[in-house]
Protein backbone atom coordinates (compact mmCIF):
# COMPACT_ATOMS: atom_id res chain seq x y z
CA UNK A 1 -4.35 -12.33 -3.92
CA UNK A 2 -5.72 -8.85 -3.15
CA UNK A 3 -8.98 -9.53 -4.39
CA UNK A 4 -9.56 -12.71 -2.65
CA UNK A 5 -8.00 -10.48 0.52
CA UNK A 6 -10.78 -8.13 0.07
CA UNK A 7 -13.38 -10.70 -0.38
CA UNK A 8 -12.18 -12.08 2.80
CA UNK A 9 -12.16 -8.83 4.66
CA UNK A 10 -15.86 -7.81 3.01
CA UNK A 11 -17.46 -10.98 4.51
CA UNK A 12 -16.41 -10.43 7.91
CA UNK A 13 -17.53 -7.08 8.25
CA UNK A 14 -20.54 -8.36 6.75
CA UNK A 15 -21.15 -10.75 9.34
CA UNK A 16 -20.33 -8.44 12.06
CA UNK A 17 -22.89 -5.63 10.91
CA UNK A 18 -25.27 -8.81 11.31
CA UNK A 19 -24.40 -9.71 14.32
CA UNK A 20 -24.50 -5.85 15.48
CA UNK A 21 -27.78 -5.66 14.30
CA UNK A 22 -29.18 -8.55 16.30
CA UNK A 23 -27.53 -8.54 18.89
CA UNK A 24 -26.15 -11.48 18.73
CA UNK A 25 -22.35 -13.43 19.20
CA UNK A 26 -19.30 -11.62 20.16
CA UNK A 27 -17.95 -8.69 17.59
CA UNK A 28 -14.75 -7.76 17.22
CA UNK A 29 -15.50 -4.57 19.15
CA UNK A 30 -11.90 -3.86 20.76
CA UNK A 31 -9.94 -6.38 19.11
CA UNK A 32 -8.02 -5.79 15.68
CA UNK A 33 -8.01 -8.87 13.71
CA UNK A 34 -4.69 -9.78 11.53
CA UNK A 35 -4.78 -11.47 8.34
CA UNK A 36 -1.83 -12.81 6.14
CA UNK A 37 -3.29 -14.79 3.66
CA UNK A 38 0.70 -16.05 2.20
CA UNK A 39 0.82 -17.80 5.68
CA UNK A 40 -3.07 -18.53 6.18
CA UNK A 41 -3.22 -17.54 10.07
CA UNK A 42 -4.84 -15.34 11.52
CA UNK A 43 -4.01 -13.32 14.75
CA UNK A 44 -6.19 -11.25 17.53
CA UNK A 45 -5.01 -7.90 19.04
CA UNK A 46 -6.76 -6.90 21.63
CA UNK A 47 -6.86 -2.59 21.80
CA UNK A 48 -6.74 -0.75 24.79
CA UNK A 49 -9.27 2.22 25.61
CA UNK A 50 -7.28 5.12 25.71
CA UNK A 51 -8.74 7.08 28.35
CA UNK A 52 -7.56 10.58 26.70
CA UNK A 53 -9.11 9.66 23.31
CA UNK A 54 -11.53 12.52 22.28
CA UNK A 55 -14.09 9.58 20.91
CA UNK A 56 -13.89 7.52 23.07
CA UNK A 57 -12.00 7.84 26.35
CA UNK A 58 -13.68 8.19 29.91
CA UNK A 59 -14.80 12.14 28.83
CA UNK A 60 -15.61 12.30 25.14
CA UNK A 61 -15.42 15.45 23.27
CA UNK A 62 -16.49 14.16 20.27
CA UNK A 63 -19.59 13.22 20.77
CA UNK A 64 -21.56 13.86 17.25
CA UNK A 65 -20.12 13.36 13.57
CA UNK A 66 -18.04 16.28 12.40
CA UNK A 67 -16.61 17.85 9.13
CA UNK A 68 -13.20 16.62 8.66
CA UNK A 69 -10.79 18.99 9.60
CA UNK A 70 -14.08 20.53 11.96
CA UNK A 71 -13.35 21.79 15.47
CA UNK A 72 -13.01 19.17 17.70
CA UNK A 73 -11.81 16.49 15.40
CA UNK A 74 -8.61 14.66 15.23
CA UNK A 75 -8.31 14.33 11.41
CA UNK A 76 -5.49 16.17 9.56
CA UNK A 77 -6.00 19.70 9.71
CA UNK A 78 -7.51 21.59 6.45
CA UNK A 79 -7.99 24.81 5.23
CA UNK A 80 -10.77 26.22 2.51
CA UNK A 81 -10.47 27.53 -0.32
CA UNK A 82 -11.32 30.99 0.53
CA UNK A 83 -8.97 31.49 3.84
CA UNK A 84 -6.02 29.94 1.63
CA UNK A 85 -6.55 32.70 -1.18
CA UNK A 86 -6.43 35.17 1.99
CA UNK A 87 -3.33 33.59 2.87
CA UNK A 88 -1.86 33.66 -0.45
CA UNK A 89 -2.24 37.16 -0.65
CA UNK A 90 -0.46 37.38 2.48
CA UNK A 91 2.88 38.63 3.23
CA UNK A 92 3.51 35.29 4.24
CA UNK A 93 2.68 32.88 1.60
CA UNK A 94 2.67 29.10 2.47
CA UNK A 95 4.15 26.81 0.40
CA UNK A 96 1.97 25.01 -2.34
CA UNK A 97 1.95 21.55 -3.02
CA UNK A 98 0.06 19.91 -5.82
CA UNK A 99 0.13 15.93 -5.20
CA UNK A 100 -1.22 15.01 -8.73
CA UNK A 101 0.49 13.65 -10.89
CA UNK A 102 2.85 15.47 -13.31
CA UNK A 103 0.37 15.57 -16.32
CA UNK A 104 -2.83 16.68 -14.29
CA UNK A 105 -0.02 19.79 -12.90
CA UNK A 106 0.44 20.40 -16.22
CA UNK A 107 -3.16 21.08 -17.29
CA UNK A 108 -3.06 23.21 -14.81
CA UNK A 109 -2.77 24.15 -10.61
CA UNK A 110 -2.38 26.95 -8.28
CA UNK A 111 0.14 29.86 -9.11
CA UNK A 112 3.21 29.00 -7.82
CA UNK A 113 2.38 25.63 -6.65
CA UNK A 114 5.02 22.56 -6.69
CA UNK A 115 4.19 19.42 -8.07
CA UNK A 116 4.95 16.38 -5.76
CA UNK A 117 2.70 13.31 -6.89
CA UNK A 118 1.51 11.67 -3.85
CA UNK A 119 3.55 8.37 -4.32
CA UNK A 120 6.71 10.41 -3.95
CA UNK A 121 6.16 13.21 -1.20
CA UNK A 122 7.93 11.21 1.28
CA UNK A 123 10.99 11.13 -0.94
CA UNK A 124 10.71 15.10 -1.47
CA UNK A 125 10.05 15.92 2.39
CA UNK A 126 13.21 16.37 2.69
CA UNK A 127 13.01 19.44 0.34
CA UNK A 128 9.80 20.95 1.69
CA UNK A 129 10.58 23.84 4.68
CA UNK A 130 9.58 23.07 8.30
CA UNK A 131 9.78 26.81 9.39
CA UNK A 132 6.61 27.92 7.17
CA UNK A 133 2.97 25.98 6.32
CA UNK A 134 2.97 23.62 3.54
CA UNK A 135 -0.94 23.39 2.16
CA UNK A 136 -1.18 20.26 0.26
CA UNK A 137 -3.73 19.89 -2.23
CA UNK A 138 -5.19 17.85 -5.47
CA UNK A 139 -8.69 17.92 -7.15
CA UNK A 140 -11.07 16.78 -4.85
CA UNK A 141 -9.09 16.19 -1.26
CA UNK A 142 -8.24 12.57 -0.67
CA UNK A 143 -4.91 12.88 -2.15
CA UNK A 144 -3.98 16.15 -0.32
CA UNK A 145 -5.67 14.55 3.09
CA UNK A 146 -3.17 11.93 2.70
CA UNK A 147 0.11 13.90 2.16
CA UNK A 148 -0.57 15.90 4.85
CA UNK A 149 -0.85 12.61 6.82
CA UNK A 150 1.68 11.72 5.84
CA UNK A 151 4.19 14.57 6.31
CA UNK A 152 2.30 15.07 9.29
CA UNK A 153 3.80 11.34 10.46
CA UNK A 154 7.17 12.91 9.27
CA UNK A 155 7.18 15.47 11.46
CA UNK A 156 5.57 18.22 9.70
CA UNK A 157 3.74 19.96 11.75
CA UNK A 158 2.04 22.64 9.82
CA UNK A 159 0.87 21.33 7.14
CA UNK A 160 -2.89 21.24 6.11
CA UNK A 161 -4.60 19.80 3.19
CA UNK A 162 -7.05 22.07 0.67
CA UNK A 163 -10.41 21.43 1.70
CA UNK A 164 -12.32 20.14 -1.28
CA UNK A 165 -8.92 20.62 -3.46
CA UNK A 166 -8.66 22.33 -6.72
CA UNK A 167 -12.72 22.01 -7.23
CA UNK A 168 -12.79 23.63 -4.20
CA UNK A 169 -10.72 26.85 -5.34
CA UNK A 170 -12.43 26.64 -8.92
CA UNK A 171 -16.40 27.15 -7.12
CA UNK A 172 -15.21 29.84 -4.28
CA UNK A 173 -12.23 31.51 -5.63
CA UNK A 174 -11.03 31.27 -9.36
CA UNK A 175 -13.87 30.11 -11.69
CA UNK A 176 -11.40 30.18 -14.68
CA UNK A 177 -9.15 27.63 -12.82
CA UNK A 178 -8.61 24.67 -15.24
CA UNK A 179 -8.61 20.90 -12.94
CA UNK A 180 -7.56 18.04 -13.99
């Protein structure tokens, strides 16, 4: 079922880029478009501009493509590797969180760090502190981007993912660090 949802879901993009491109028919500019495939229907929500939106609201801020995290942009916060060693050496350490799962931790992670695989981190939000930062992190970054969405949605609000993750802290900070 997935893969004939994605198929599904690939071929109208498809046809949209081509109708973006020449400028022809209507696109779904402004309109989400539902699919559930167990009832074969399909629905149309039609989105309203929010005039505060940084992209696209009556005075953009945004107005070129930015690093995630970058001034100006609404993605989850992040931090680099460099400023979070700073921060580490603090006197106010934030709390580590390694979303990988238990056997990449085990190969090896950030001193002190907690292990909270991604799948679960909503489960152990209850156990993370709200009165100091939580700095999320995996190998690369998409895993830590998402917890930090995620706790983020929780009500977390300072939490920041690692920048570029474990690789990240490996090329500008620890070369000996061992990732998973």
């Amino acid at each position: 079922m997935l893969g004939a949802l994605a198929g599904l879901v690939g071929s109208i993009q498809a046809a949209e880029a081509v109708k973006c491109l020449l400028g022809a028919g209507t696109s779904l500019a402004g309109r989400l478009l539902l699919i559930d495939l167990l009832a074969a229907t399909f629905r149309e929500v039609r989105l309203r501009r929010d005039p505060a939106c940084p992209a696209c609201g009556e005075r953009p801020t945004i107005t070129r493509a930015v690093e995630l995290g970058g001034p100006g942009c609404p993605a989850t916060p992040s931090i680099g590797a460099r400023d979070l060693a700073k921060l580490v050496a603090g006197t106010e350490s934030p709390t580590l969180v390694d979303v990988r799962e238990e056997w990449e931790f085990e190969a090896g992670s950030l001193p002190n760090a907690r292990n909270v695989a991604l799948g679960e981190i909503l489960a152990a939000a209850p156990g993370l502190p709200r009165d100091r930062e939580i700095v999320v992190f995996c190998s690369v970054g998409p895993r830590g981007e998402r917890a930090a969405e995620l706790l983020r949605g929780a009500g977390f609000d300072r939490v920041r993912n690692l920048r570029g993750g474990l690789l990240a802290w490996r090329d500008d900070v620890d070369p000996d660090a061992v990732v998973a």
